[in-house]
C-alpha atoms as a PDB file:
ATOM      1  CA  UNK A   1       8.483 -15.239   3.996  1.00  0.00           C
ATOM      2  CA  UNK A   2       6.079 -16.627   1.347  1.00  0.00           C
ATOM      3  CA  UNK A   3       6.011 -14.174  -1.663  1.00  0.00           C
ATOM      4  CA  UNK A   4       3.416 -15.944  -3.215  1.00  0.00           C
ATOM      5  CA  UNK A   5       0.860 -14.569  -0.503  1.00  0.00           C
ATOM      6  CA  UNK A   6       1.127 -11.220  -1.503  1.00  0.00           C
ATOM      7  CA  UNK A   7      -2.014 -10.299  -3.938  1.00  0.00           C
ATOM      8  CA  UNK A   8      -0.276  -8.003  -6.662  1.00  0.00           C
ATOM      9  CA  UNK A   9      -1.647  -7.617  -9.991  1.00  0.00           C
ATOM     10  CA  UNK A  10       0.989  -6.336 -12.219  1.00  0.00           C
ATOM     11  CA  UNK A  11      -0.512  -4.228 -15.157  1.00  0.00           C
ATOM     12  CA  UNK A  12       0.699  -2.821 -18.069  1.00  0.00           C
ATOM     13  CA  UNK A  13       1.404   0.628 -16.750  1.00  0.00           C
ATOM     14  CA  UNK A  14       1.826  -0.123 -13.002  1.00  0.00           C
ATOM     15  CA  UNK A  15       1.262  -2.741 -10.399  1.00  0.00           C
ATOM     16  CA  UNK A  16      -2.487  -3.382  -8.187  1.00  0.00           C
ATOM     17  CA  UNK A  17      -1.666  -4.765  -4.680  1.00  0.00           C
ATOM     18  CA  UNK A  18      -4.214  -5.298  -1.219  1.00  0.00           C
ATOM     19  CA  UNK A  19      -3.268  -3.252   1.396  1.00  0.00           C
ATOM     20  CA  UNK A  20      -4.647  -3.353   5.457  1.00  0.00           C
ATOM     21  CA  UNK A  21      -3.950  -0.070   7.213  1.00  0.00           C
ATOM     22  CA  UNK A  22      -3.639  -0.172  10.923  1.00  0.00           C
ATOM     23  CA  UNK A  23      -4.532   3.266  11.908  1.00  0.00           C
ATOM     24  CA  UNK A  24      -2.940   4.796  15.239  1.00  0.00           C
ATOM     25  CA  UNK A  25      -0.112   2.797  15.317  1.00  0.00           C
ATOM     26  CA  UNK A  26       2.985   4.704  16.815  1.00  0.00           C
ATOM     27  CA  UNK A  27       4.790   5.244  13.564  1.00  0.00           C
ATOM     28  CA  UNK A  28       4.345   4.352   9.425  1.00  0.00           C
ATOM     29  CA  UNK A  29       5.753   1.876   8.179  1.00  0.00           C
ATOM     30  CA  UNK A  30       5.209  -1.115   5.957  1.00  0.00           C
ATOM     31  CA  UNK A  31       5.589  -4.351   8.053  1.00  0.00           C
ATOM     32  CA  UNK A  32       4.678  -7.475   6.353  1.00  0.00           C
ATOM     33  CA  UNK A  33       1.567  -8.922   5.513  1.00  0.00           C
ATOM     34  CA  UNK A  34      -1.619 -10.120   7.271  1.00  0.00           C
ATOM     35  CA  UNK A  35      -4.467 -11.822   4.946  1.00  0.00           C
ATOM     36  CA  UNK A  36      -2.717 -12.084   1.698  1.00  0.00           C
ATOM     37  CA  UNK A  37      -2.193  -8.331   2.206  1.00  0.00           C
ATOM     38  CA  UNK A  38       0.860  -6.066   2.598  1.00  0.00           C
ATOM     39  CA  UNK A  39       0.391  -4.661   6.052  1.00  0.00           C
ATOM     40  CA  UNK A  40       0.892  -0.813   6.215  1.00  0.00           C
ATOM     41  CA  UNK A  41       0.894   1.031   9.813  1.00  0.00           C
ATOM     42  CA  UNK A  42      -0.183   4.607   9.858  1.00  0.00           C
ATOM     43  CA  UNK A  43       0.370   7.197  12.492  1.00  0.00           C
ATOM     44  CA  UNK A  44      -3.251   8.774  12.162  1.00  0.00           C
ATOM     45  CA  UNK A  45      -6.436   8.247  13.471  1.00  0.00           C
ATOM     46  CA  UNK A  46      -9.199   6.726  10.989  1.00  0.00           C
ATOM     47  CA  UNK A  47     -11.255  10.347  10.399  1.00  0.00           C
ATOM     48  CA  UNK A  48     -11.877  12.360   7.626  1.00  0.00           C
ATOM     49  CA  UNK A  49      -9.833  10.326   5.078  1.00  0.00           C
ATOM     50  CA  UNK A  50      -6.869  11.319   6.719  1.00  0.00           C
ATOM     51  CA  UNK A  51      -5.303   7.631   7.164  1.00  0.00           C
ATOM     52  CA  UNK A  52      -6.047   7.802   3.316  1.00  0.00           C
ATOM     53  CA  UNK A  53      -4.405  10.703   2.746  1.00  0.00           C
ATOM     54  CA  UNK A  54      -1.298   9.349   5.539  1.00  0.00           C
ATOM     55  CA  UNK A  55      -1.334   5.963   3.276  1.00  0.00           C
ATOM     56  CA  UNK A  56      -0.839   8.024  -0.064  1.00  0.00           C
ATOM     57  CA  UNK A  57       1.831   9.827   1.019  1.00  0.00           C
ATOM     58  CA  UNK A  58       3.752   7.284   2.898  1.00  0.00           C
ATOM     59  CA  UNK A  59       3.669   4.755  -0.023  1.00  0.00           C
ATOM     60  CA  UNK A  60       4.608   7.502  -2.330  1.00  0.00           C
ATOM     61  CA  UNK A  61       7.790   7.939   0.017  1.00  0.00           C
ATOM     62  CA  UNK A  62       8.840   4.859   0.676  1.00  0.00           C
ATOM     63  CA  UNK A  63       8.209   3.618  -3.171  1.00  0.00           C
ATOM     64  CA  UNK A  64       9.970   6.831  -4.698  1.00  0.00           C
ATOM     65  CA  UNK A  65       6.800   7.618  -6.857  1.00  0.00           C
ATOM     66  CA  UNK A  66       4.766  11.163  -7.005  1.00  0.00           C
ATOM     67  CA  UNK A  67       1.637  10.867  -4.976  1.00  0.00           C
ATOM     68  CA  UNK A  68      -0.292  11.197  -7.888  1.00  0.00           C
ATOM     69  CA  UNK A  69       0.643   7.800  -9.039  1.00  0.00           C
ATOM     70  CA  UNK A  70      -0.980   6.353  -6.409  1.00  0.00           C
ATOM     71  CA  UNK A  71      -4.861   5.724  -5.727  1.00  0.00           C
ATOM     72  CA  UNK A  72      -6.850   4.028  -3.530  1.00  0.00           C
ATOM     73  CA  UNK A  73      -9.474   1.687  -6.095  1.00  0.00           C
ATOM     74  CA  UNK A  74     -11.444  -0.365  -3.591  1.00  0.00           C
ATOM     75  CA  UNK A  75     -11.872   0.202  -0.154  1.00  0.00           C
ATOM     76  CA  UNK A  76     -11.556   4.257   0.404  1.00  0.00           C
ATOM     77  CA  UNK A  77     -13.635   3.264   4.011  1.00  0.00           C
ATOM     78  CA  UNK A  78     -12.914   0.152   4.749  1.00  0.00           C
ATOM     79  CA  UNK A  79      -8.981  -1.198   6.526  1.00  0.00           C
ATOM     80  CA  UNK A  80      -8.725  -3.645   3.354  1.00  0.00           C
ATOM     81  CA  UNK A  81      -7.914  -1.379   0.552  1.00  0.00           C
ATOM     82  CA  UNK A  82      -6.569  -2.254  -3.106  1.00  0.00           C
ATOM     83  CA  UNK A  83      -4.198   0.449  -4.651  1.00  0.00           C
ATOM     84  CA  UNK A  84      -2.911   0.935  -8.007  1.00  0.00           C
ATOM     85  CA  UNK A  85       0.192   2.768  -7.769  1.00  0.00           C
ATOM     86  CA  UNK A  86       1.365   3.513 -11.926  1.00  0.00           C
ATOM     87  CA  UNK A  87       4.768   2.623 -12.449  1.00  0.00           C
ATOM     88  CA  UNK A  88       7.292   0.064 -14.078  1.00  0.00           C
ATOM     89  CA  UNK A  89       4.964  -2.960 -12.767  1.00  0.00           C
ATOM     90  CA  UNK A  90       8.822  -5.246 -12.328  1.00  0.00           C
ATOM     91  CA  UNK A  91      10.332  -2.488 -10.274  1.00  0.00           C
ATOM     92  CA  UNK A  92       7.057  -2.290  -8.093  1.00  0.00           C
ATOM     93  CA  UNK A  93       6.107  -5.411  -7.650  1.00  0.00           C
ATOM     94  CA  UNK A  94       9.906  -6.222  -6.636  1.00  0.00           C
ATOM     95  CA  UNK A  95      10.519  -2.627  -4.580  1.00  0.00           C
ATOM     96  CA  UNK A  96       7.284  -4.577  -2.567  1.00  0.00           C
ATOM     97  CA  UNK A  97       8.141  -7.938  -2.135  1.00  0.00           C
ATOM     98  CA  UNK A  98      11.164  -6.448  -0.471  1.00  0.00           C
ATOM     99  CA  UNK A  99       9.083  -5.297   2.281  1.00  0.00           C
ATOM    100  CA  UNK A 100       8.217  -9.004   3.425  1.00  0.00           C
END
């Protein structure tokens, strides 16, 4: 487990971190990295935003933040996403490495 690997920029008011979705995996869930990237499996198929959506509303779940803290800022169509999730950037970026 190398926690250097993981790209996380820690901000003022929140954390940025790279994300790869898997689409139409069999459940969500956050399960490591892959590419300097914090691997996040989704349930849904790649249409109509709705892995976007699924990826919102999982990370808002399993990081305890409103949904609404959370946006996608690079890569809305694209597997290799960066999100900036607003928050207290130490609690974050350590809730995160705890997934790796």
């Amino acid at each position: 487990m190398n926690q250097n690997s993981l790209k996380i920029t820690k901000l003022s008011d929140g954390i940025k971190v790279d994300i790869k979705v898997l689409p139409n995996s069999s459940k969500c869930e956050i399960s490591g990295l892959i590419d300097n990237s914090l691997k996040i499996k989704l349930n849904v198929p790649p249409i109509e935003g709705k892995a976007n959506e699924k990826c919102i509303k999982f990370l808002s779940k399993e990081l305890k933040v409103p949904k609404s803290a959370i946006s996608i800022t690079q890569g809305e169509k694209t597997r290799n996403k960066t999100i900036y999730i607003k928050g207290n950037a130490e609690q974050l970026y350590n809730l995160l490495l705890s997934y790796i």
